[in-house]
C-alpha atoms as a PDB file:
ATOM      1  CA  UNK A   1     173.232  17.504 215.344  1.00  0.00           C
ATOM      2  CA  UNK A   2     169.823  18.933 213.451  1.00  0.00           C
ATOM      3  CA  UNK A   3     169.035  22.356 213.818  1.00  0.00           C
ATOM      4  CA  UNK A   4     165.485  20.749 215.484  1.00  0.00           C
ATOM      5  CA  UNK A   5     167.763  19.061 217.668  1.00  0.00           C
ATOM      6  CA  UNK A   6     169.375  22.318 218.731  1.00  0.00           C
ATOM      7  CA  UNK A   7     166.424  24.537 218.576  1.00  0.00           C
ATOM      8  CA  UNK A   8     164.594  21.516 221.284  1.00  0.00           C
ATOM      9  CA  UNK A   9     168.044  21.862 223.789  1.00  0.00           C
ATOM     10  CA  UNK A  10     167.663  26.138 223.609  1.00  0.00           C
ATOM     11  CA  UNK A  11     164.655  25.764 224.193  1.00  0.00           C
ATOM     12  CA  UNK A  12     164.924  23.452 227.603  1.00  0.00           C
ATOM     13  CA  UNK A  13     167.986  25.156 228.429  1.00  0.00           C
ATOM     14  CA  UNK A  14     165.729  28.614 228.567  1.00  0.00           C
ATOM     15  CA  UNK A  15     163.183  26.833 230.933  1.00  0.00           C
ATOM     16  CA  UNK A  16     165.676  25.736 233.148  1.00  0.00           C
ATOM     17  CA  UNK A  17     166.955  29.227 233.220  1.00  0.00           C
ATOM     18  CA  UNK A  18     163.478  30.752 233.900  1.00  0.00           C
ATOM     19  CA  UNK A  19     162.432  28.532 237.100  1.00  0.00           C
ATOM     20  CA  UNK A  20     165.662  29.272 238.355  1.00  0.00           C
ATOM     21  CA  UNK A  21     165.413  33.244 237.890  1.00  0.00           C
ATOM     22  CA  UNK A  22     161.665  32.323 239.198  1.00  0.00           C
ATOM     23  CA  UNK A  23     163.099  30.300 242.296  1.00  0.00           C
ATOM     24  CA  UNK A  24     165.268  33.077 242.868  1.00  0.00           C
ATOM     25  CA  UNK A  25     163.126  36.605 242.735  1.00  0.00           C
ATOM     26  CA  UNK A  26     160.135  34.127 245.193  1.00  0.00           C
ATOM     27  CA  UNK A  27     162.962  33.965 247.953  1.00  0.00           C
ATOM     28  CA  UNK A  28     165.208  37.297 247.184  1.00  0.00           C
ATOM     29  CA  UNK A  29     162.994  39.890 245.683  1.00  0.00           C
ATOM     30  CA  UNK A  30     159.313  39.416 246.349  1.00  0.00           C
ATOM     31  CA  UNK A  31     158.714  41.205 249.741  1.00  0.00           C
ATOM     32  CA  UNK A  32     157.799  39.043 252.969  1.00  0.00           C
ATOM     33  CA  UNK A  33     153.768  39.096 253.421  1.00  0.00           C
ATOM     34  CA  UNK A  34     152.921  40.672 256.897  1.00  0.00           C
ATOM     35  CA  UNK A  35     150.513  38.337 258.283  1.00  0.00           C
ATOM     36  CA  UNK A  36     151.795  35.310 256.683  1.00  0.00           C
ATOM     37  CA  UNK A  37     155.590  35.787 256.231  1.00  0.00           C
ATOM     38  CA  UNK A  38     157.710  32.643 254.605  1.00  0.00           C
ATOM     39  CA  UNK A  39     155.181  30.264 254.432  1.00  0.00           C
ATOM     40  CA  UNK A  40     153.425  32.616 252.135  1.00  0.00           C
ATOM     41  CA  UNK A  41     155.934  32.350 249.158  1.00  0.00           C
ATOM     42  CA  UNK A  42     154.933  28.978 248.685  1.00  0.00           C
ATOM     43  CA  UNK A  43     151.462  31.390 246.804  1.00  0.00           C
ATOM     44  CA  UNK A  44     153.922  32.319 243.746  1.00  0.00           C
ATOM     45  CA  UNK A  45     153.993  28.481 242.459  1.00  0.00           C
ATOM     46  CA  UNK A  46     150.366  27.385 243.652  1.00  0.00           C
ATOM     47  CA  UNK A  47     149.213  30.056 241.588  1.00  0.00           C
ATOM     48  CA  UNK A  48     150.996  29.955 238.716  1.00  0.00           C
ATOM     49  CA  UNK A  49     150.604  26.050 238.763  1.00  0.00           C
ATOM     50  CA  UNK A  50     146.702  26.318 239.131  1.00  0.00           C
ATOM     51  CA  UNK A  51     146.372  28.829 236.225  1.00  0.00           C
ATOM     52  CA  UNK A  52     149.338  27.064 233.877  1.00  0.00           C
ATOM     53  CA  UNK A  53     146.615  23.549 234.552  1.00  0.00           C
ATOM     54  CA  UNK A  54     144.142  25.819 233.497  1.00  0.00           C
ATOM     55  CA  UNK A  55     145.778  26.350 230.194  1.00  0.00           C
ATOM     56  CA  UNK A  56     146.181  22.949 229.847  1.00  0.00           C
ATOM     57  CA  UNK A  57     142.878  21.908 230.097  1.00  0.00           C
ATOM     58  CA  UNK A  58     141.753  24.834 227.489  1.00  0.00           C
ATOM     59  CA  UNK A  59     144.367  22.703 225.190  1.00  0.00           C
ATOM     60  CA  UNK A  60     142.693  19.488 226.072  1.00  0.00           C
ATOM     61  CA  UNK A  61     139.523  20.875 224.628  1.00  0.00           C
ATOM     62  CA  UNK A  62     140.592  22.414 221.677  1.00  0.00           C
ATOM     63  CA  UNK A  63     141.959  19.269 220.931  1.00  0.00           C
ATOM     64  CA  UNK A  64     139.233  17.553 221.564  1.00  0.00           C
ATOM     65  CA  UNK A  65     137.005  19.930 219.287  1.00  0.00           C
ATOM     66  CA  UNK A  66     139.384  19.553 216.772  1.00  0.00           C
ATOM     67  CA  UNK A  67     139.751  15.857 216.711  1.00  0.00           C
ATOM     68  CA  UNK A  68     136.187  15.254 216.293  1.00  0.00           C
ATOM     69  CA  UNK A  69     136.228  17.492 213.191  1.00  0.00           C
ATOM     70  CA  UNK A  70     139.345  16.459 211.123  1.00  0.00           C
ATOM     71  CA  UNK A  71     139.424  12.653 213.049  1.00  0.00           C
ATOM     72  CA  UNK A  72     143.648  13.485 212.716  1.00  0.00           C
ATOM     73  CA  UNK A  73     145.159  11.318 215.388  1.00  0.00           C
ATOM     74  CA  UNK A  74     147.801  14.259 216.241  1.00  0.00           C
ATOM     75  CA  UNK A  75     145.305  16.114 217.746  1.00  0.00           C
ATOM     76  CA  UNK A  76     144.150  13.115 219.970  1.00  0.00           C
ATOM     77  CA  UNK A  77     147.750  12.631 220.999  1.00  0.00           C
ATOM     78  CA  UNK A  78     147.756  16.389 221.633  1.00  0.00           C
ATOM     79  CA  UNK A  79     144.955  16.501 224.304  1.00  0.00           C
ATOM     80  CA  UNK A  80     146.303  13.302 225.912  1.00  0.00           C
ATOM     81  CA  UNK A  81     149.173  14.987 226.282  1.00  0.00           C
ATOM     82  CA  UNK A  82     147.920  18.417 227.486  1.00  0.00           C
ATOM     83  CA  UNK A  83     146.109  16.360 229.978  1.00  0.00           C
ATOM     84  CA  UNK A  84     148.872  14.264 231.549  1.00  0.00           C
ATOM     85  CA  UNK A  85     151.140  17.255 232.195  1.00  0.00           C
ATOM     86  CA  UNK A  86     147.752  19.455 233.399  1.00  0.00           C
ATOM     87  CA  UNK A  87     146.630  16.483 235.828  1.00  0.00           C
ATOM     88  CA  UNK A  88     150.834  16.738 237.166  1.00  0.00           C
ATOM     89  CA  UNK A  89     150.625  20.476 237.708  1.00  0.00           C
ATOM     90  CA  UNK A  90     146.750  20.183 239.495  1.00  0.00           C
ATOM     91  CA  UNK A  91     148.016  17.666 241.915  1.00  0.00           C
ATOM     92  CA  UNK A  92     151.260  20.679 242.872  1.00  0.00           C
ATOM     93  CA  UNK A  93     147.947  22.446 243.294  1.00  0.00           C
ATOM     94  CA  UNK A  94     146.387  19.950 245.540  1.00  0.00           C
ATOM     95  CA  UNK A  95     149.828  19.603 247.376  1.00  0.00           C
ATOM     96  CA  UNK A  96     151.006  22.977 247.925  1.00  0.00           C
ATOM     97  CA  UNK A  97     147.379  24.124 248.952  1.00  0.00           C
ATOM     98  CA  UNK A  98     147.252  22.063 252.810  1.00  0.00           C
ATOM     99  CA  UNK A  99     151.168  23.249 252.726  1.00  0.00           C
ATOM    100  CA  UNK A 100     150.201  26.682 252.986  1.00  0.00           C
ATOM    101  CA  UNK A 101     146.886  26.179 255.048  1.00  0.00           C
ATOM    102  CA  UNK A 102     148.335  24.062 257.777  1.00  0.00           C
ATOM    103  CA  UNK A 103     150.434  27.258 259.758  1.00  0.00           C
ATOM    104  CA  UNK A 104     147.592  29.433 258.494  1.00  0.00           C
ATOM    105  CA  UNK A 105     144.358  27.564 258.660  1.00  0.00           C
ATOM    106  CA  UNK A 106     145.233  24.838 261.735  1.00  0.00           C
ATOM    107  CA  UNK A 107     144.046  22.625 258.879  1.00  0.00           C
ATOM    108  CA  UNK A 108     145.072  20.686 256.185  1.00  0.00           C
ATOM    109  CA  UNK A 109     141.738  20.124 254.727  1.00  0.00           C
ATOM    110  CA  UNK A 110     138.741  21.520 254.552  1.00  0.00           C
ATOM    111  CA  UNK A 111     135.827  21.257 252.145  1.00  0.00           C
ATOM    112  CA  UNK A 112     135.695  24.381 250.975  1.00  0.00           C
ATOM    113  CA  UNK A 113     133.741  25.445 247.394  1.00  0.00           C
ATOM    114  CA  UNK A 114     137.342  26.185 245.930  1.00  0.00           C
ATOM    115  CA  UNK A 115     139.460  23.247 247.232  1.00  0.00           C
ATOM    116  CA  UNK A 116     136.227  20.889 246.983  1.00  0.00           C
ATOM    117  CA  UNK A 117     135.961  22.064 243.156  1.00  0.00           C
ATOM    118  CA  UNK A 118     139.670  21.381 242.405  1.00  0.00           C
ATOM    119  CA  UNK A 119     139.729  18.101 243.615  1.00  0.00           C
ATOM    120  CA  UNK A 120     137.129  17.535 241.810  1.00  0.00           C
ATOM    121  CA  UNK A 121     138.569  18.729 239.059  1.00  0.00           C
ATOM    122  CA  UNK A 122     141.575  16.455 239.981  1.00  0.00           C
ATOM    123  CA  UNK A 123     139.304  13.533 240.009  1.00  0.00           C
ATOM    124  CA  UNK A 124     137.849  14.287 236.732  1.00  0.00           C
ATOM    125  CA  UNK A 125     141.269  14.332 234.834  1.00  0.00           C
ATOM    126  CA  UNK A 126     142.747  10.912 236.325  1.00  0.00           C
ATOM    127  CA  UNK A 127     139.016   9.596 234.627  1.00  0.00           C
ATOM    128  CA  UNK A 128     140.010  10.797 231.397  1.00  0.00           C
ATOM    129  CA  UNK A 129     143.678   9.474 231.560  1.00  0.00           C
ATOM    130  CA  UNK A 130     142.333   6.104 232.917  1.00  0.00           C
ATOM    131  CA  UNK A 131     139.402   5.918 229.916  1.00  0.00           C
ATOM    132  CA  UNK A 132     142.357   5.641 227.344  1.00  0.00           C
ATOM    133  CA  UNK A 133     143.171   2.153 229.286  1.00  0.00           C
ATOM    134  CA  UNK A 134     139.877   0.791 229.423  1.00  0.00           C
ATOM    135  CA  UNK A 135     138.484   1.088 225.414  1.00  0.00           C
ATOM    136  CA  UNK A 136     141.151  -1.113 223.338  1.00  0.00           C
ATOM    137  CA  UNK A 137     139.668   0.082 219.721  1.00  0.00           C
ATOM    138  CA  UNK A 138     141.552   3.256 219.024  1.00  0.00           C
ATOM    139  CA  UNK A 139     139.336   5.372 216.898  1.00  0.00           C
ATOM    140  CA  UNK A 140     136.471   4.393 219.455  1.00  0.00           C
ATOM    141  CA  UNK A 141     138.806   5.504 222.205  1.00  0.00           C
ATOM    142  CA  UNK A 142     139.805   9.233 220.331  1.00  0.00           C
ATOM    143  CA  UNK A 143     136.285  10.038 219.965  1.00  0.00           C
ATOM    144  CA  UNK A 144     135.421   9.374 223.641  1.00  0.00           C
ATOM    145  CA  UNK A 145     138.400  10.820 225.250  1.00  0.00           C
ATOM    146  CA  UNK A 146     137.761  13.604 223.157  1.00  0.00           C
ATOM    147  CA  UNK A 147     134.190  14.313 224.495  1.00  0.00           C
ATOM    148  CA  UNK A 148     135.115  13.622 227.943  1.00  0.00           C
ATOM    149  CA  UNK A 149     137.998  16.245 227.533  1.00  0.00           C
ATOM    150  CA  UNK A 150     135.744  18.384 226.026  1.00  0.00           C
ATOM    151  CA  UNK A 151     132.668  17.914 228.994  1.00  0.00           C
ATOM    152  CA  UNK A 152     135.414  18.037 231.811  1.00  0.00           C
ATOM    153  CA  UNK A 153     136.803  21.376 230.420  1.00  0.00           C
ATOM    154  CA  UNK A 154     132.784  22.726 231.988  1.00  0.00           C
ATOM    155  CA  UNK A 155     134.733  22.341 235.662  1.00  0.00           C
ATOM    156  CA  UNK A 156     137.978  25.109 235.003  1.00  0.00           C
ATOM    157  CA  UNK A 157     135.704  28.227 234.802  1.00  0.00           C
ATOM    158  CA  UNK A 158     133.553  27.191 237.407  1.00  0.00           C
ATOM    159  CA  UNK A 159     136.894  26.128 239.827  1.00  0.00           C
ATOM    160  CA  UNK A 160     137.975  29.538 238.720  1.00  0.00           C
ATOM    161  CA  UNK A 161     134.745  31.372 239.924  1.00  0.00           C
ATOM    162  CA  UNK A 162     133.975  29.517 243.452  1.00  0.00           C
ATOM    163  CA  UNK A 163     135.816  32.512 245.421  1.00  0.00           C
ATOM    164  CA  UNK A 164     133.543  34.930 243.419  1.00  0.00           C
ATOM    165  CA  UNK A 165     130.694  33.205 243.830  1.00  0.00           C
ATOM    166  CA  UNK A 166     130.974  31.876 247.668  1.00  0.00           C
ATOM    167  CA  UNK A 167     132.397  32.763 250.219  1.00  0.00           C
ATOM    168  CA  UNK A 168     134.559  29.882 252.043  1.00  0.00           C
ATOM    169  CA  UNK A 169     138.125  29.202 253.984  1.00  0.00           C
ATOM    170  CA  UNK A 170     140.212  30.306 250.921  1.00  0.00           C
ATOM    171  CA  UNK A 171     141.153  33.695 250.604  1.00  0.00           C
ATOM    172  CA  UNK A 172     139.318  36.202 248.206  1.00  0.00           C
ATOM    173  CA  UNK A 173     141.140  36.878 244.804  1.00  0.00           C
ATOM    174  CA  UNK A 174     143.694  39.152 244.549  1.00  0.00           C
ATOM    175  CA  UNK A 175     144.016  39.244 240.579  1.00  0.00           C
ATOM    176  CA  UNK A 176     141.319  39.759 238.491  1.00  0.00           C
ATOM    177  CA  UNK A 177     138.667  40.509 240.640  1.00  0.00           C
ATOM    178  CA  UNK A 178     140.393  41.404 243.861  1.00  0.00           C
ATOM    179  CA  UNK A 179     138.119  43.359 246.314  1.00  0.00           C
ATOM    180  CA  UNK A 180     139.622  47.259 246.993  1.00  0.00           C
ATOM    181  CA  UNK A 181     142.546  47.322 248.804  1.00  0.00           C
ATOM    182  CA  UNK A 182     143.130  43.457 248.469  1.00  0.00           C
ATOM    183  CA  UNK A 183     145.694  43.440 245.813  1.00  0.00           C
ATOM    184  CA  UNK A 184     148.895  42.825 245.151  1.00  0.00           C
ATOM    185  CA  UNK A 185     152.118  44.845 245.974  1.00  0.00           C
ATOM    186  CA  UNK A 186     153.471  45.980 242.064  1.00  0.00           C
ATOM    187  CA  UNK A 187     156.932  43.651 243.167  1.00  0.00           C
ATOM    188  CA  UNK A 188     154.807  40.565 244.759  1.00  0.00           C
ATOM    189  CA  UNK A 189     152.714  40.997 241.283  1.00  0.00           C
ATOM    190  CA  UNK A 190     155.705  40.864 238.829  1.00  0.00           C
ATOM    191  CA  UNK A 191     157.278  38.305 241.013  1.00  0.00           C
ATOM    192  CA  UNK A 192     153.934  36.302 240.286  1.00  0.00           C
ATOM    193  CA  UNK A 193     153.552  36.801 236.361  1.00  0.00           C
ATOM    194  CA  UNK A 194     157.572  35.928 235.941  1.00  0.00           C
ATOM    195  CA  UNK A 195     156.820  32.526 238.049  1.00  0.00           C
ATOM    196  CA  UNK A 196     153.802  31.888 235.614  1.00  0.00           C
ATOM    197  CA  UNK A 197     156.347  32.259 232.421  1.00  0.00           C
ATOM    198  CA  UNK A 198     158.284  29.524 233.953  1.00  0.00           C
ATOM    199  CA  UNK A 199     155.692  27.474 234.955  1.00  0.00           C
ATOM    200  CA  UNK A 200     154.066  28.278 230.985  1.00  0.00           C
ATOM    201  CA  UNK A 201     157.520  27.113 229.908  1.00  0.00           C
ATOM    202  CA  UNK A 202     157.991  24.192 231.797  1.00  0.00           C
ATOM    203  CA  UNK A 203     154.578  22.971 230.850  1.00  0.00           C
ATOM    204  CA  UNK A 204     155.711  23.573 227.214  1.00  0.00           C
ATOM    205  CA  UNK A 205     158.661  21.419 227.309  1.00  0.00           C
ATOM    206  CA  UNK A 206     156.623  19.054 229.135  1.00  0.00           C
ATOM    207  CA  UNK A 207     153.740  18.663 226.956  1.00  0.00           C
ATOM    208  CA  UNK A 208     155.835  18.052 223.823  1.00  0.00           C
ATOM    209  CA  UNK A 209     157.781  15.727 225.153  1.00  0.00           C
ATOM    210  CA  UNK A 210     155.068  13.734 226.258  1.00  0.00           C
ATOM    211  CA  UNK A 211     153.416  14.823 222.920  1.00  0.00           C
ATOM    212  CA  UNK A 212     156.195  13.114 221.037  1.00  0.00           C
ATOM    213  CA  UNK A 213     156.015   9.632 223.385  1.00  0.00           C
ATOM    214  CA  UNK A 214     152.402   9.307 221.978  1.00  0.00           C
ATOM    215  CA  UNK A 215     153.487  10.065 218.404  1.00  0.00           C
ATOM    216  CA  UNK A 216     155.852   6.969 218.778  1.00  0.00           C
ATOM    217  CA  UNK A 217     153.394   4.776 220.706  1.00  0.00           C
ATOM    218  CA  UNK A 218     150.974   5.630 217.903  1.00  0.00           C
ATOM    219  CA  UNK A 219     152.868   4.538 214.779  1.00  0.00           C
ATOM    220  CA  UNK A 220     153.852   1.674 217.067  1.00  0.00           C
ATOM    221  CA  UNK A 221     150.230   0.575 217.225  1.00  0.00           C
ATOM    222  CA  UNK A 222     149.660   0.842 213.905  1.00  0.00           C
ATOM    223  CA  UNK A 223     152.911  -1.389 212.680  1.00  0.00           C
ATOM    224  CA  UNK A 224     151.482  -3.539 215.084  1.00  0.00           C
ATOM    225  CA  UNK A 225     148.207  -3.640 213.692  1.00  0.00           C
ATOM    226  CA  UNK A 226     149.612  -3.716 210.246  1.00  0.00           C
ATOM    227  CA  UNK A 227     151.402  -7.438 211.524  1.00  0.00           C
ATOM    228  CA  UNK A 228     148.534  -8.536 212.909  1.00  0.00           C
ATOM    229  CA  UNK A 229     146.906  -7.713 209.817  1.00  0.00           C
ATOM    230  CA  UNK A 230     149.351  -9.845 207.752  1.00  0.00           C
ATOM    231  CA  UNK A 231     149.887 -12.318 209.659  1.00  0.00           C
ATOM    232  CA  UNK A 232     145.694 -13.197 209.532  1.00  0.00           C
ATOM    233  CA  UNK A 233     145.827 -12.874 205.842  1.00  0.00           C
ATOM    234  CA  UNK A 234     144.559 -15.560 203.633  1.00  0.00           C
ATOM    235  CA  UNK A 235     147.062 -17.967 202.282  1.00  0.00           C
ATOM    236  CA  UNK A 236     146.260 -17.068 198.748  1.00  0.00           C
ATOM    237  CA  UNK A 237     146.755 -12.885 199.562  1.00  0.00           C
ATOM    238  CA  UNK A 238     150.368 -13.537 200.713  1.00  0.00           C
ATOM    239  CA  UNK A 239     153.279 -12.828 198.625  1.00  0.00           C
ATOM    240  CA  UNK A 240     154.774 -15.807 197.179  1.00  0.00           C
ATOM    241  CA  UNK A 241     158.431 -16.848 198.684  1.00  0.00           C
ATOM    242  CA  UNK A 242     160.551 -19.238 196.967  1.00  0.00           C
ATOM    243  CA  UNK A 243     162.267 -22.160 198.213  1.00  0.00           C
ATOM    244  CA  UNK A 244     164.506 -21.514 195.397  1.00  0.00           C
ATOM    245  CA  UNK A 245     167.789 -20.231 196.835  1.00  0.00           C
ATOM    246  CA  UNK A 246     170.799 -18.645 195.118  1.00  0.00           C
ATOM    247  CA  UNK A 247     172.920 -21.845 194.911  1.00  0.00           C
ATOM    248  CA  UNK A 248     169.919 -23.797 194.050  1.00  0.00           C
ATOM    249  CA  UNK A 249     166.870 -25.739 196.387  1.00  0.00           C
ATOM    250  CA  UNK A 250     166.563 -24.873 200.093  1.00  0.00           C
ATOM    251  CA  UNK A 251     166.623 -28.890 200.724  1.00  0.00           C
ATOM    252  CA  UNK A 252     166.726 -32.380 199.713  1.00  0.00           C
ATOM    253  CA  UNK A 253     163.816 -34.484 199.243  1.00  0.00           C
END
């Protein structure tokens, strides 16, 4: 086995490790909420899922900007990638949210300027994933997913600032701009930052193995092209064959 090899398996075998020590400090050492109780453990991995999507997106962008400078394929793949696994971990978002509304709320749903944004936000990824199926050139297709991930990246901050800005049905912000007296409890914090390492190392492990999909659908495409190519040649650019064989003439006149 390569050393890559083994380096890839540590590597999964640590994220595995870390959502479980995450599974286990949400439901054994983060204190019950006093209002909310249970349900409200469900916050550690909406959280941590919103803001590891937010780093994906970020990603998405800088390969986007980077793309358009050095026109390097890898960095195509690279957004494309940081995009797919992003767009899963916004729709745990989308899914966990009405979880923890419904006992809380009475609601599922509501159009709120923070769940309204997100789903927009949602909505604008799934475009991007679905533009990579609708241009069939590929450089053509690089270049305009790589705006759109670029222009799309606009939405994170402003997702991010919608509680700050307006007021609405989801609660005000307890890190990084948490009113006084709204914080966290020190344990519920930690219990928080350690769930966001596992959710940063998940979405690692993710994104280069779908990273490495799009490496092999790439030089499949261009074998494939590289056929095509041949096989359109003029008669006079192909490489001579002989009907000469070893033992003498492939046939009899």
């Amino acid at each position: 086995m390569s050393p890559n090899r083994i380096l890839w398996l540590v590597v999964k075998l640590i994220a595995a490790l870390w959502m479980a020590a995450a599974g286990y400090a949400i439901f054994f050492v983060a204190p019950d909420e006093s209002t909310m109780h249970a349900i409200q453990r469900i916050f550690y991995i909406h959280v941590s899922s919103a803001w590891t999507a937010g780093v994906a997106f970020f990603l998405v962008a800088v390969g986007g900007v980077l793309y358009l400078i050095k026109r390097d394929p890898r960095y195509d793949w690279a957004g494309l990638s940081a995009a797919e696994t992003g767009f899963v971990f916004t729709t745990v978002v989308l899914v966990t949210g009405p979880i923890w509304a419904k006992p809380i709320w009475g609601i599922w749903w509501t159009w709120d300027p923070r769940l309204t944004s997100t789903f927009v936000l949602w909505l604008m990824y799934a475009a991007y994933l679905l533009l990579g199926t609708l241009v069939d050139d590929k450089q053509r297709r690089s270049v305009l997913r790589s705006v759109y991930g670029i222009f799309a990246f606009i939405n994170v901050p402003l997702v991010f600032m919608t509680i700050r800005w307006w007021r609405g049905q989801h609660p005000s912000p307890v890190i990084a701009g948490a009113q006084p007296g709204s914080g966290l409890d020190p344990t519920m914090k930690a219990v928080l930052f350690l769930t966001w390492g596992a959710t940063l190392c998940l979405f690692a492990v993710l994104m280069r193995s779908r990273y490495r999909l799009e490496v092999i659908r790439g030089e499949t495409e261009e074998l494939r092209q590289l056929a095509e190519d041949s096989a359109v040649a003029p008669a006079s650019n192909r490489p001579f064959v002989s009907a000469v064989t070893p033992t003498g003439f492939a046939g009899r006149g």
